[in-house]
PDB file of N, CA and C in Angstrom:
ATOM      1  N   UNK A   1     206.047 114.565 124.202  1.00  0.00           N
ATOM      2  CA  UNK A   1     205.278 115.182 125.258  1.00  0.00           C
ATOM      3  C   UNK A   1     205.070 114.243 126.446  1.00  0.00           C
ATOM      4  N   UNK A   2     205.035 112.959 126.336  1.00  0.00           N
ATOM      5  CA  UNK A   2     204.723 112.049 127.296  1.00  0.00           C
ATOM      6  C   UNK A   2     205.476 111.485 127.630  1.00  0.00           C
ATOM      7  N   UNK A   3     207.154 112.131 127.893  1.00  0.00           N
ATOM      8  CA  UNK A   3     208.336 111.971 128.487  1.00  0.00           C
ATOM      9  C   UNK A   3     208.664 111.725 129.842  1.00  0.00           C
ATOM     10  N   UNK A   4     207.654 112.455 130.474  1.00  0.00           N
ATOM     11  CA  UNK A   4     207.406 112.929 132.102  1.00  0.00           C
ATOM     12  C   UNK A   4     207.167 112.029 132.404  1.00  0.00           C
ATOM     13  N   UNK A   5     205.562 112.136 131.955  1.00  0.00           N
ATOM     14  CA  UNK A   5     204.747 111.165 132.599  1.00  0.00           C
ATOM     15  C   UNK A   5     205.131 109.668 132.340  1.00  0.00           C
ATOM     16  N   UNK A   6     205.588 109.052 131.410  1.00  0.00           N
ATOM     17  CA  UNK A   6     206.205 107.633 131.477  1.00  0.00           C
ATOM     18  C   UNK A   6     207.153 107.907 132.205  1.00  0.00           C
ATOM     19  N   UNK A   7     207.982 108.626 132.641  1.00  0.00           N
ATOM     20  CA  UNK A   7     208.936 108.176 133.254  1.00  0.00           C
ATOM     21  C   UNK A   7     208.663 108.297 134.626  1.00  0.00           C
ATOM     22  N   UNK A   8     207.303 109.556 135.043  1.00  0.00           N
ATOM     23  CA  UNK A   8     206.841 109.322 136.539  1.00  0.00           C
ATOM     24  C   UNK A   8     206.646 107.910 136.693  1.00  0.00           C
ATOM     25  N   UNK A   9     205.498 107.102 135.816  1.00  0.00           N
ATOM     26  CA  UNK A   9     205.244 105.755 135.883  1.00  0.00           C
ATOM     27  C   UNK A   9     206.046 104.826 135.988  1.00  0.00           C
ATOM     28  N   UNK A  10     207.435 105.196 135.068  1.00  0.00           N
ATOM     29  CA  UNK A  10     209.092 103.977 135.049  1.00  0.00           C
ATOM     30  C   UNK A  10     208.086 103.326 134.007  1.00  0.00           C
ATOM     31  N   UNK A  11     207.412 103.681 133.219  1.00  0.00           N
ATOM     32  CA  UNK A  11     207.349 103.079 131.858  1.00  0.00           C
ATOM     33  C   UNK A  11     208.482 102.214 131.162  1.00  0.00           C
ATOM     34  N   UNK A  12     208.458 101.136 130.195  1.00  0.00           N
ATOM     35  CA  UNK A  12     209.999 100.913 129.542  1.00  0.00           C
ATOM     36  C   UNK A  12     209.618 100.768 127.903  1.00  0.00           C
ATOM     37  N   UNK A  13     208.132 100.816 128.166  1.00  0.00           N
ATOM     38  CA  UNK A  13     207.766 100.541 126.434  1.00  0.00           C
ATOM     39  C   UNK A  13     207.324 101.623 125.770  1.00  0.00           C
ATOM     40  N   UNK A  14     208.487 102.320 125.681  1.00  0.00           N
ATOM     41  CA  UNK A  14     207.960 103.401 125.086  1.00  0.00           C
ATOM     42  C   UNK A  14     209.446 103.745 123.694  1.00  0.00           C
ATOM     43  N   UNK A  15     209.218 105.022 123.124  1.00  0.00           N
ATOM     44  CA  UNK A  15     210.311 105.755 122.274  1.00  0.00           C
ATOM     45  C   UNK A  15     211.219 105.750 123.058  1.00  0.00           C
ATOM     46  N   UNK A  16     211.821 106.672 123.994  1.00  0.00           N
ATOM     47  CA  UNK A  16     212.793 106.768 124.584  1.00  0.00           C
ATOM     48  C   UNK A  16     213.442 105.419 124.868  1.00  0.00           C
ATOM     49  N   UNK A  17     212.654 104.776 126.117  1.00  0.00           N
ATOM     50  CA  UNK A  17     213.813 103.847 126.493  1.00  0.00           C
ATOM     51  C   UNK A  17     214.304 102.854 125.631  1.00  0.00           C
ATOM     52  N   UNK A  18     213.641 102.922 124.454  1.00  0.00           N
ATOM     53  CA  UNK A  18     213.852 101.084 123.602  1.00  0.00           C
ATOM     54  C   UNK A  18     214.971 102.179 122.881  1.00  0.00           C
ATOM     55  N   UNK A  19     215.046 103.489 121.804  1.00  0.00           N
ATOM     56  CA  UNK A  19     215.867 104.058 121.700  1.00  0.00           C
ATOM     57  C   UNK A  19     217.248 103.956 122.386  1.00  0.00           C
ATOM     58  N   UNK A  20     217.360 104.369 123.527  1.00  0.00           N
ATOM     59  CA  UNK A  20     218.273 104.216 124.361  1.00  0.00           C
ATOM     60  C   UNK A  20     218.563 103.137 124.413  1.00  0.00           C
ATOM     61  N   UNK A  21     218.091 102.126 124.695  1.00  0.00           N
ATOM     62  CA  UNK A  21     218.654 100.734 124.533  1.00  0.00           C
ATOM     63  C   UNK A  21     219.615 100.633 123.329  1.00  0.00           C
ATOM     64  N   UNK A  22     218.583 101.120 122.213  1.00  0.00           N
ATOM     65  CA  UNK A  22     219.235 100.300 121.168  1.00  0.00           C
ATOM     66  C   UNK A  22     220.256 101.266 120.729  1.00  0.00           C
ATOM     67  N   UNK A  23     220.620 102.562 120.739  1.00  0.00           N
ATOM     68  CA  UNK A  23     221.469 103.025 120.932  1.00  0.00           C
ATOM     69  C   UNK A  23     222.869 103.195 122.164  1.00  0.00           C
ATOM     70  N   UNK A  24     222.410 102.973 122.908  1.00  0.00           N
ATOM     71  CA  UNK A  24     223.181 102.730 123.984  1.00  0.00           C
ATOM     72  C   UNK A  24     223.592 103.820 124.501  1.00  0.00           C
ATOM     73  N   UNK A  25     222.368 104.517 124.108  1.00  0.00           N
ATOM     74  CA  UNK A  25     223.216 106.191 125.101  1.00  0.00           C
ATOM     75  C   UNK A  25     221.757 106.536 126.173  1.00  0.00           C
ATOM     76  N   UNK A  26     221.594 107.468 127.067  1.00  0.00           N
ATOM     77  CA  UNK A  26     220.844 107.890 127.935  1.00  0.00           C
ATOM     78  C   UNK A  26     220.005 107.919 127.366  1.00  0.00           C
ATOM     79  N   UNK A  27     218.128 107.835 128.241  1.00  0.00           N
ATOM     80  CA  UNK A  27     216.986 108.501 128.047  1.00  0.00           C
ATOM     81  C   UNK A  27     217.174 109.957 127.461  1.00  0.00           C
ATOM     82  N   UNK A  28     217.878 111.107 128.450  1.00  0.00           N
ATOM     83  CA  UNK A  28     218.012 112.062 128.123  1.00  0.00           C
ATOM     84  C   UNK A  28     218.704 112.507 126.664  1.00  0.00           C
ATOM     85  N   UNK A  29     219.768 111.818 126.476  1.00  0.00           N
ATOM     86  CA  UNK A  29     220.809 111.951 125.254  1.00  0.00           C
ATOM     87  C   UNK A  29     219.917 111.447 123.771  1.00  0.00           C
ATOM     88  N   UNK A  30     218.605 110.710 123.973  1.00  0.00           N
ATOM     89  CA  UNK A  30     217.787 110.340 123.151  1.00  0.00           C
ATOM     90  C   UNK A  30     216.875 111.647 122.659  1.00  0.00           C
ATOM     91  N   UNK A  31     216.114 111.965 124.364  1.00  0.00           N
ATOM     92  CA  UNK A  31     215.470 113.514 124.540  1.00  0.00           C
ATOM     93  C   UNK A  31     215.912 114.771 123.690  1.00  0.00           C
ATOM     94  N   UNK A  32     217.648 114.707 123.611  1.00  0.00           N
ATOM     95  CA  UNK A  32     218.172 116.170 123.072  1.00  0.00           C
ATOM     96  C   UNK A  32     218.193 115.843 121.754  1.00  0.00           C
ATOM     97  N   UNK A  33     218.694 114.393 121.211  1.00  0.00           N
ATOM     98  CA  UNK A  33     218.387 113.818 119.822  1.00  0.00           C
ATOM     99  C   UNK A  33     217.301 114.708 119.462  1.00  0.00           C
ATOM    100  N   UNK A  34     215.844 113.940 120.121  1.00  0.00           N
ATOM    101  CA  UNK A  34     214.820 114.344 119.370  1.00  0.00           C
ATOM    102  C   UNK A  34     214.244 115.700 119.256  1.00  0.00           C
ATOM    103  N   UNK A  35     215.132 116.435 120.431  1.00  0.00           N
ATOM    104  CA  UNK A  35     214.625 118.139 120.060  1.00  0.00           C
ATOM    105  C   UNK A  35     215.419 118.033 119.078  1.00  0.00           C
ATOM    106  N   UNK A  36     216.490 118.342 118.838  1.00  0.00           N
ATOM    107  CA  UNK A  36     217.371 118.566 117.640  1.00  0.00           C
ATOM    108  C   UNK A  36     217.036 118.156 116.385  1.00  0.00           C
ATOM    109  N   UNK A  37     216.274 116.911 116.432  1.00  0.00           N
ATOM    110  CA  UNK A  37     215.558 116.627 115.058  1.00  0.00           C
ATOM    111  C   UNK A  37     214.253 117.236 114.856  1.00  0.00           C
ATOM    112  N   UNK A  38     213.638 117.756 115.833  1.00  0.00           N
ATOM    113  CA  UNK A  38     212.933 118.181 115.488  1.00  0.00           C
ATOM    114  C   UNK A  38     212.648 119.728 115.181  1.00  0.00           C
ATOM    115  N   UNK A  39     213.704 120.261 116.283  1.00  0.00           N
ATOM    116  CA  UNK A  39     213.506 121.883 115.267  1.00  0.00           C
ATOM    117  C   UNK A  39     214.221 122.269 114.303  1.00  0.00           C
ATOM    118  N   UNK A  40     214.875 121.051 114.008  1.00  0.00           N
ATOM    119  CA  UNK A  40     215.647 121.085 112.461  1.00  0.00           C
ATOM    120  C   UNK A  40     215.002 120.917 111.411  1.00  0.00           C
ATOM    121  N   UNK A  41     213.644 119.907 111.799  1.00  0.00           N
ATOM    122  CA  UNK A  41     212.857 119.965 110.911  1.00  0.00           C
ATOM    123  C   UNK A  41     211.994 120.801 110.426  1.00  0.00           C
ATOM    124  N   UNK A  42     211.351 121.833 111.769  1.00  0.00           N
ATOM    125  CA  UNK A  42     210.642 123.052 112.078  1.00  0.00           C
ATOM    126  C   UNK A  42     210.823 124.190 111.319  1.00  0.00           C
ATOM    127  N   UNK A  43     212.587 124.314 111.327  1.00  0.00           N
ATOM    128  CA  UNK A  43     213.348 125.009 110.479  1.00  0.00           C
ATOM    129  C   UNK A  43     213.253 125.058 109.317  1.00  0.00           C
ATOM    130  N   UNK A  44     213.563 123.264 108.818  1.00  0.00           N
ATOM    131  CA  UNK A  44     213.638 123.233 107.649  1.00  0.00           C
ATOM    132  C   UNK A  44     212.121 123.483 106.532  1.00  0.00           C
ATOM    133  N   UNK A  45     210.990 123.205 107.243  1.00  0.00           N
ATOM    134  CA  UNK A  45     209.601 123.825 106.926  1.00  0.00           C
ATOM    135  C   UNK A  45     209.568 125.209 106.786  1.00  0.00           C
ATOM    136  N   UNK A  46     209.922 125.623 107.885  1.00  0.00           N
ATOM    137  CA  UNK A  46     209.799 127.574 107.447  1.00  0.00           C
ATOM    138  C   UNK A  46     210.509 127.877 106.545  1.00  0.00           C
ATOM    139  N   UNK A  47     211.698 127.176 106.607  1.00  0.00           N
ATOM    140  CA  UNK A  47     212.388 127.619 105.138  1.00  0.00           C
ATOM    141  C   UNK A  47     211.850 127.329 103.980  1.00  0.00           C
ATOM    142  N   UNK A  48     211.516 126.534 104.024  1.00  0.00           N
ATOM    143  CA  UNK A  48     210.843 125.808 102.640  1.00  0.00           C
ATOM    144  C   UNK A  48     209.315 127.107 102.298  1.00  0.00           C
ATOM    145  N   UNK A  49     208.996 126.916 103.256  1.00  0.00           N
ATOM    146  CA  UNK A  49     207.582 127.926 103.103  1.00  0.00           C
ATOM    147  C   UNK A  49     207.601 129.542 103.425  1.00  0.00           C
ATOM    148  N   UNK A  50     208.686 130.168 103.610  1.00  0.00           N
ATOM    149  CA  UNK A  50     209.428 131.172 103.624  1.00  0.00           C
ATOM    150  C   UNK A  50     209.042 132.090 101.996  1.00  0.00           C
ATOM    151  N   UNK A  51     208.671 131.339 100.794  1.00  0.00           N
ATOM    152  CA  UNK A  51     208.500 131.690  99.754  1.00  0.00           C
ATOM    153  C   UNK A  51     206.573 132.406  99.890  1.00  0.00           C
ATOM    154  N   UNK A  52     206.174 131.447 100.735  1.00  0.00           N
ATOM    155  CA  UNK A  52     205.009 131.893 100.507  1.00  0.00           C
ATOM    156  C   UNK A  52     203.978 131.989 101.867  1.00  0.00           C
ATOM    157  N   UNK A  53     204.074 133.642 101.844  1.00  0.00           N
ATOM    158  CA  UNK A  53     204.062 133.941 103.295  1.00  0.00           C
ATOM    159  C   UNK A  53     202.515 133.198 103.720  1.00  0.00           C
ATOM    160  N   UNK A  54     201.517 133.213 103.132  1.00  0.00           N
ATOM    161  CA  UNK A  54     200.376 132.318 103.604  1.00  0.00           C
ATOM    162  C   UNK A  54     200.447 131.243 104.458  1.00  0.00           C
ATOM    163  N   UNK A  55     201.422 130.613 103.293  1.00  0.00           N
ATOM    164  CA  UNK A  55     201.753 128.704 103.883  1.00  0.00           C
ATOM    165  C   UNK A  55     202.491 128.761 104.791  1.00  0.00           C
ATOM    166  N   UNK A  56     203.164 129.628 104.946  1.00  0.00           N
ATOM    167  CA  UNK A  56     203.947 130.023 106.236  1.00  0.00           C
ATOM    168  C   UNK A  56     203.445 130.277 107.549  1.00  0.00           C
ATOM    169  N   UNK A  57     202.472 131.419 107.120  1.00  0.00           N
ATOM    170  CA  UNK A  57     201.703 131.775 108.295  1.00  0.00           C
ATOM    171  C   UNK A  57     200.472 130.491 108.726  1.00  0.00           C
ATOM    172  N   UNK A  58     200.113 129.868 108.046  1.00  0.00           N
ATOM    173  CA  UNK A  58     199.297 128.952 108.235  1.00  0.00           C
ATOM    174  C   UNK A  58     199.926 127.652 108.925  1.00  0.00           C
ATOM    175  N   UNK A  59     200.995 127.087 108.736  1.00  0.00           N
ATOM    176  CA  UNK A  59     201.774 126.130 108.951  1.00  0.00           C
ATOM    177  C   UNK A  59     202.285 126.879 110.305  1.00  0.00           C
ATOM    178  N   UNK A  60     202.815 127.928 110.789  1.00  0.00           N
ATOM    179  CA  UNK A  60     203.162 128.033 112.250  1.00  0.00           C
ATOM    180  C   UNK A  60     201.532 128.698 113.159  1.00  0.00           C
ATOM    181  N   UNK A  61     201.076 128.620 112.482  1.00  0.00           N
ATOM    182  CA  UNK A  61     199.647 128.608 113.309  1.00  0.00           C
ATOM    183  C   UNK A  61     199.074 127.344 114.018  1.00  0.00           C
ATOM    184  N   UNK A  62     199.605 126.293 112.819  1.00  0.00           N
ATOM    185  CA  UNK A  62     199.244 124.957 113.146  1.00  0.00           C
ATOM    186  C   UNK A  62     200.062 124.885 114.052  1.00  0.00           C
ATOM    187  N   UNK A  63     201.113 124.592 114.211  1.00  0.00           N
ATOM    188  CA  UNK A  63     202.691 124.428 115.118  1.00  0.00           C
ATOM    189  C   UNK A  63     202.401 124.840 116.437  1.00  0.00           C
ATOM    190  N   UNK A  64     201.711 126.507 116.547  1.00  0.00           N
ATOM    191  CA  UNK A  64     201.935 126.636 117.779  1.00  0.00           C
ATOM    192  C   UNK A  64     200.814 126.479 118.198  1.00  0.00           C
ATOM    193  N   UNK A  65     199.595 125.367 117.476  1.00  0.00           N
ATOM    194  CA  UNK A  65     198.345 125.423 117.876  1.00  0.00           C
ATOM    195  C   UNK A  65     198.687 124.044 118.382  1.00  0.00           C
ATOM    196  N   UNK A  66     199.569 123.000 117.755  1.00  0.00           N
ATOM    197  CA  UNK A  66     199.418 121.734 117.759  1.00  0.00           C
ATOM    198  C   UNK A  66     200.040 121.761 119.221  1.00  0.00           C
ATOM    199  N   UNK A  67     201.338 122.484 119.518  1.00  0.00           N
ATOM    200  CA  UNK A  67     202.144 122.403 120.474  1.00  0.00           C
ATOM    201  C   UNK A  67     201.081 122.685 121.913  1.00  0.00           C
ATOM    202  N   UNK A  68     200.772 124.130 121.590  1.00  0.00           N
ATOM    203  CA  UNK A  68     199.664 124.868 122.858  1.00  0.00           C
ATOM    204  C   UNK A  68     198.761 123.196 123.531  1.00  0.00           C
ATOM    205  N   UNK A  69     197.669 122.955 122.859  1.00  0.00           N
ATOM    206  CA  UNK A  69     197.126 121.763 123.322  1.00  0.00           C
ATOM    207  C   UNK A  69     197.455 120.539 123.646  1.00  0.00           C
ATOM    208  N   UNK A  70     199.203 119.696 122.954  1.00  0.00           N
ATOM    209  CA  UNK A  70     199.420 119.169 123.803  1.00  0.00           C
ATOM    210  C   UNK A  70     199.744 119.763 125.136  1.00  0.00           C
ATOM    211  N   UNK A  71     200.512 120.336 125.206  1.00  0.00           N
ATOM    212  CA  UNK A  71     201.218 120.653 126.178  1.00  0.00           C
ATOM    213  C   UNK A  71     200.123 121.278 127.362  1.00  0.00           C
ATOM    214  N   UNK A  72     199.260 121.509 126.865  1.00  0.00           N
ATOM    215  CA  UNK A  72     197.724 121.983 128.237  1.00  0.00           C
ATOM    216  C   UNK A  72     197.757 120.705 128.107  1.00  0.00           C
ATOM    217  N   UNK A  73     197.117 119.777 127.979  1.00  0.00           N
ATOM    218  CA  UNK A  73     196.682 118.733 128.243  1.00  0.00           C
ATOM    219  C   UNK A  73     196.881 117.878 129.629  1.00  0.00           C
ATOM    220  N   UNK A  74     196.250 117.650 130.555  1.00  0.00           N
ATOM    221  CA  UNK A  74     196.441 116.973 131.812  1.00  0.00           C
ATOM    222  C   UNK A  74     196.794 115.627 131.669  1.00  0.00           C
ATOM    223  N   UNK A  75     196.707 115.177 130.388  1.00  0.00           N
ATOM    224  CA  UNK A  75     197.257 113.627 130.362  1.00  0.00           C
ATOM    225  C   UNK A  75     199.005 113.186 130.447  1.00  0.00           C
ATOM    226  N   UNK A  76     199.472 114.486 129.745  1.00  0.00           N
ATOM    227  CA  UNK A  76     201.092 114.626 130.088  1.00  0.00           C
ATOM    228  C   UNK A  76     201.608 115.313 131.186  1.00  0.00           C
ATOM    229  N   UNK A  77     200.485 115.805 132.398  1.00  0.00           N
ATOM    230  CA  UNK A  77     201.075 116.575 133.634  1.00  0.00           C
ATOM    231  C   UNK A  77     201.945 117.611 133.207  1.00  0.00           C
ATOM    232  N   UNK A  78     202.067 118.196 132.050  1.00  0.00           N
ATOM    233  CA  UNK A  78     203.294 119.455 132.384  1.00  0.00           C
ATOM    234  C   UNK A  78     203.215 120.058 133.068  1.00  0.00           C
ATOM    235  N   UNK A  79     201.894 120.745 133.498  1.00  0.00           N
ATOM    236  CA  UNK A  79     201.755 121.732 134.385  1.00  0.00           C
ATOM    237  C   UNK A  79     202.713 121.730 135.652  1.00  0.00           C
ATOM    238  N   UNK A  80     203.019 119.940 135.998  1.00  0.00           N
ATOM    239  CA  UNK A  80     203.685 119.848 137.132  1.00  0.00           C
ATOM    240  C   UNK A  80     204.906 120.598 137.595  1.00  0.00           C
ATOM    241  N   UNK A  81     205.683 120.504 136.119  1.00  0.00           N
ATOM    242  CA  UNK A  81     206.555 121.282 135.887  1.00  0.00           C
ATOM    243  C   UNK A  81     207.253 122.681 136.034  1.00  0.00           C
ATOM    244  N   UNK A  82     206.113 123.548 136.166  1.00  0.00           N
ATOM    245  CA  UNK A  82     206.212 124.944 136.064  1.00  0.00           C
ATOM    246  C   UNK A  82     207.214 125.562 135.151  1.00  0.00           C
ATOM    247  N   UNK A  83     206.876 125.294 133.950  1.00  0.00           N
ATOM    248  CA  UNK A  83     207.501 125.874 132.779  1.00  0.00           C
ATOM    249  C   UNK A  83     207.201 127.012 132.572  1.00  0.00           C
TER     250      UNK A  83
END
C-alpha cells in the first residue's frame, strides 16, 4: 500500500527497492511479483475455505475489510490516484 507514497518521497529503504536491487529487475517488475503472490495466495485461502462456507465468508469479510481501510487511509495518499 505504501508504494506511492515512498516513491512520491524517493524513499530507498523500503520492500520494493532493496528487492529490486537484489533481484535486479524493476521497482515495478517487483510490484507485479507481489500482486501475483499475493492473489495467489488469496486464492489459495478461498480454496482452502471453500469447504466451509462460514470460514469463507468470514475470512473475505476480513480481506475486504482489511483492504477497504488501508486503502482509505490518508497516510498512503491513494486517493491521489483516482482509482
Amino acid at each position: 500500500m505504501s508504494f506511492y507514497k515512498e516513491e512520491l518521497y524517493a524513499e530507498c529503504s523500503n520492500y520494493m527497492t532493496l528487492m529490486a536491487k537484489i533481484s535486479r529487475t524493476s521497482k515495478q517488475g517487483v510490484l507485479e511479483n507481489m500482486i501475483n503472490q499475493t492473489t495467489a495466495a488469496y486464492r489459495r485461502v478461498v480454496g482452502t475455505l471453500s469447504a466451509s462456507p462460514e470460514a469463507l465468508d468470514a475470512f473475505q469479510k476480513f480481506a475486504y475489510g482489511y483492504i477497504e481501510f488501508h486503502a482509505s487511509d490518508p497516510r498512503y495518499r491513494l486517493s491521489e490516484l483516482n482509482l
